[in-house]
Protein backbone atom coordinates (compact mmCIF):
# COMPACT_ATOMS: atom_id res chain seq x y z
CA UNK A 1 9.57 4.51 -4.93
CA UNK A 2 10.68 7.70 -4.68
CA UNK A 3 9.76 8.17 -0.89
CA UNK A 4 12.56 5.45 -0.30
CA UNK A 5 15.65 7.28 -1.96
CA UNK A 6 15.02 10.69 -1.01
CA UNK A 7 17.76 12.52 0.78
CA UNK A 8 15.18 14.72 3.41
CA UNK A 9 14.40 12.64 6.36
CA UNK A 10 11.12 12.71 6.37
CA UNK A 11 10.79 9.13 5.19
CA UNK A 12 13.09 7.56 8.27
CA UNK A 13 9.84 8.28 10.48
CA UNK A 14 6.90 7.59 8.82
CA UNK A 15 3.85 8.82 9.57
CA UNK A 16 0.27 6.79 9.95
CA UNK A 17 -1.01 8.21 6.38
CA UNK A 18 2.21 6.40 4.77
CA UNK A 19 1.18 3.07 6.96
CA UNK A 20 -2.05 3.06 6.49
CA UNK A 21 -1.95 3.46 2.41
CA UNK A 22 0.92 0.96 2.70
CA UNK A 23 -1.63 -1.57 4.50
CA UNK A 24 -4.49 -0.95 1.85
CA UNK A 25 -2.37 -2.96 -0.78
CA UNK A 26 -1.01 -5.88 1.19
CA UNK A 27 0.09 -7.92 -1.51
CA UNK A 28 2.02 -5.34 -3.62
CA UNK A 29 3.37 -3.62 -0.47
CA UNK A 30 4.18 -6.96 0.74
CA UNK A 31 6.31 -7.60 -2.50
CA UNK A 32 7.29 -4.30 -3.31
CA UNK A 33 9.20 -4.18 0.35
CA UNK A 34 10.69 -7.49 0.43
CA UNK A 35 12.40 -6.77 -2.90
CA UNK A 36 13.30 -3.05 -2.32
CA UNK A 37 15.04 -4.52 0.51
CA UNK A 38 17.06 -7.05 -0.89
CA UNK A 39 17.51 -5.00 -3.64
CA UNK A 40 18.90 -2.28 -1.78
CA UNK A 41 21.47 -4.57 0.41
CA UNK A 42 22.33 -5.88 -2.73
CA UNK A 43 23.23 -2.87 -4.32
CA UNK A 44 25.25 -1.31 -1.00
CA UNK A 45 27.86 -4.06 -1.84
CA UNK A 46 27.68 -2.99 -5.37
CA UNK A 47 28.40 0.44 -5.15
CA UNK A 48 30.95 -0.45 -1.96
CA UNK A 49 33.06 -2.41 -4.96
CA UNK A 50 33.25 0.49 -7.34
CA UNK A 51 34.02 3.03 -4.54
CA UNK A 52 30.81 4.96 -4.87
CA UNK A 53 30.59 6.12 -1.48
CA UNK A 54 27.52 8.59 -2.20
CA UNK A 55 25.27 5.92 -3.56
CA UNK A 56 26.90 3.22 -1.28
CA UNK A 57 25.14 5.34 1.32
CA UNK A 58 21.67 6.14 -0.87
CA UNK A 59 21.37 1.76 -0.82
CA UNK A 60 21.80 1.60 2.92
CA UNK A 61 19.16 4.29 3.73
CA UNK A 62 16.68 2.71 0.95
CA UNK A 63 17.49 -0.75 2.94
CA UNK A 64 17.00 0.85 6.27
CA UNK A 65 13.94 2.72 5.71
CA UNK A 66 12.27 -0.75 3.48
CA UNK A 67 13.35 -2.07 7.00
CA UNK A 68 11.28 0.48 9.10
CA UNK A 69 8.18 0.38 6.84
CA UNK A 70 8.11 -3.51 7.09
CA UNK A 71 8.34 -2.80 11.02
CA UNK A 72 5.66 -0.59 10.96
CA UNK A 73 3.48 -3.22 9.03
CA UNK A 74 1.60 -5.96 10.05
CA UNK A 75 1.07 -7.90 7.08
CA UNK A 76 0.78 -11.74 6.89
CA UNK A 77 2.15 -11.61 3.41
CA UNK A 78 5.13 -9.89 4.41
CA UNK A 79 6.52 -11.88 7.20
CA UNK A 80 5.97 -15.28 4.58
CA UNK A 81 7.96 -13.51 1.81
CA UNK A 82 10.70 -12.69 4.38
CA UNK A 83 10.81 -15.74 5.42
CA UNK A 84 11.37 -17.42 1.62
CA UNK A 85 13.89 -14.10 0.48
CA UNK A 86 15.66 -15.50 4.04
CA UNK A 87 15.77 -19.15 3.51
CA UNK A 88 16.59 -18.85 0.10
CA UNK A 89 18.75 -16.05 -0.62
CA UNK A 90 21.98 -17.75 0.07
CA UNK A 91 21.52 -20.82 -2.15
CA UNK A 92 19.53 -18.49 -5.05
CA UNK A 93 16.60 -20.95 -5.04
CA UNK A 94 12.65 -21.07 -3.99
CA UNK A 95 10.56 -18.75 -5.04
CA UNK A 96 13.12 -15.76 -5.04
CA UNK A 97 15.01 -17.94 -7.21
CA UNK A 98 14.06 -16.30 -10.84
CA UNK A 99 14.47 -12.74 -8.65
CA UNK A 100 17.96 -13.16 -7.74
CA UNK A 101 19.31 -14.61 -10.57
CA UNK A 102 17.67 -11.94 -12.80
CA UNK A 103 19.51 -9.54 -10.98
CA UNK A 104 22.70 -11.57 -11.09
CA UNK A 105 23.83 -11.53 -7.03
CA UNK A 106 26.64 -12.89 -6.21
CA UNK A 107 26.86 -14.94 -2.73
CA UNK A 108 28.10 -11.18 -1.19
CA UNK A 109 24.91 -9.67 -2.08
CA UNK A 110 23.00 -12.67 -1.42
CA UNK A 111 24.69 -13.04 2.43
CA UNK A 112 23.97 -9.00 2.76
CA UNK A 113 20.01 -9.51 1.64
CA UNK A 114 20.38 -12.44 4.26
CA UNK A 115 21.57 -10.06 6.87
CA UNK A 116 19.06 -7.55 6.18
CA UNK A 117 16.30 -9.76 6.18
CA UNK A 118 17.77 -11.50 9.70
CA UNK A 119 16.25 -8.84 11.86
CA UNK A 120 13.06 -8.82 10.48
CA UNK A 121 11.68 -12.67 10.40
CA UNK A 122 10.28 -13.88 13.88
C-alpha cells in the first residue's frame, strides 16, 4: 500500500473517497489494516535495533496512519480482528498465531503491536 509509506502528507488526513473505497471491501480492508498495523509496530522496533532512524520513522507513520484509517472505519470485521491481534499478540497464539510467527516477532514487537492495537479496541 503505497498510500501508507509515502512521505507527502496527504495520507495523515484522509479524505471521504479513500474511506469510502476502504468501506467497499470490508473484509480485505479489515485484514489488510490490522496487519499493516502490527506489521508496521513491529518493524519500528526493528529498524530502532539496527539504528535506522529514517525507516524507524517510515514504520511509525505507516502504524499511525493504519491507525487513522481504522478510526475512520466502521467495520465490524475490523474491531473483531483487533480484538484477536490484541489478545493474542503477546503469547503468539489464536488466529494471528501462523501471522506472527511467520514473521518471526519477538515479545518486543509483539508488546509494540499490543500497544498499537491498545487504543483502538473498545
Amino acid at each position: 500500500m503505497v498510500y501508507l509509506t509515502d512521505d507527502r502528507g496527504f495520507a495523515d488526513c484522509p479524505d471521504e473517497a479513500v474511506i469510502a473505497g476502504l468501506a467497499a471491501a470490508p473484509l480485505v480492508t479489515s485484514e489488510l489494516l490490522v496487519k499493516n498495523l502490527a506489521m508496521s509496530a513491529a518493524m519500528a522496533i526493528a529498524h530502532q535495533r539496527h539504528q535506522d532512524e529514517a525507516m524507524t520513522q517510515s514504520s511509525r507513520r505507516v502504524c499511525q496512519r493504519s491507525a487513522t484509517l481504522i478510526q475512520h472505519l466502521s467495520l465490524p470485521h475490523l474491531s473483531a480482528q483487533l480484538e484477536q491481534l490484541q489478545r493474542r499478540s503477546p503469547q503468539g497464539e489464536g488466529e494471528y498465531a501462523d501471522f506472527l510467527q511467520r514473521w518471526g516477532y519477538d515479545s518486543e514487537q509483539k508488546s509494540a503491536i499490543a500497544v498499537a492495537v491498545a487504543g483502538l479496541t473498545r
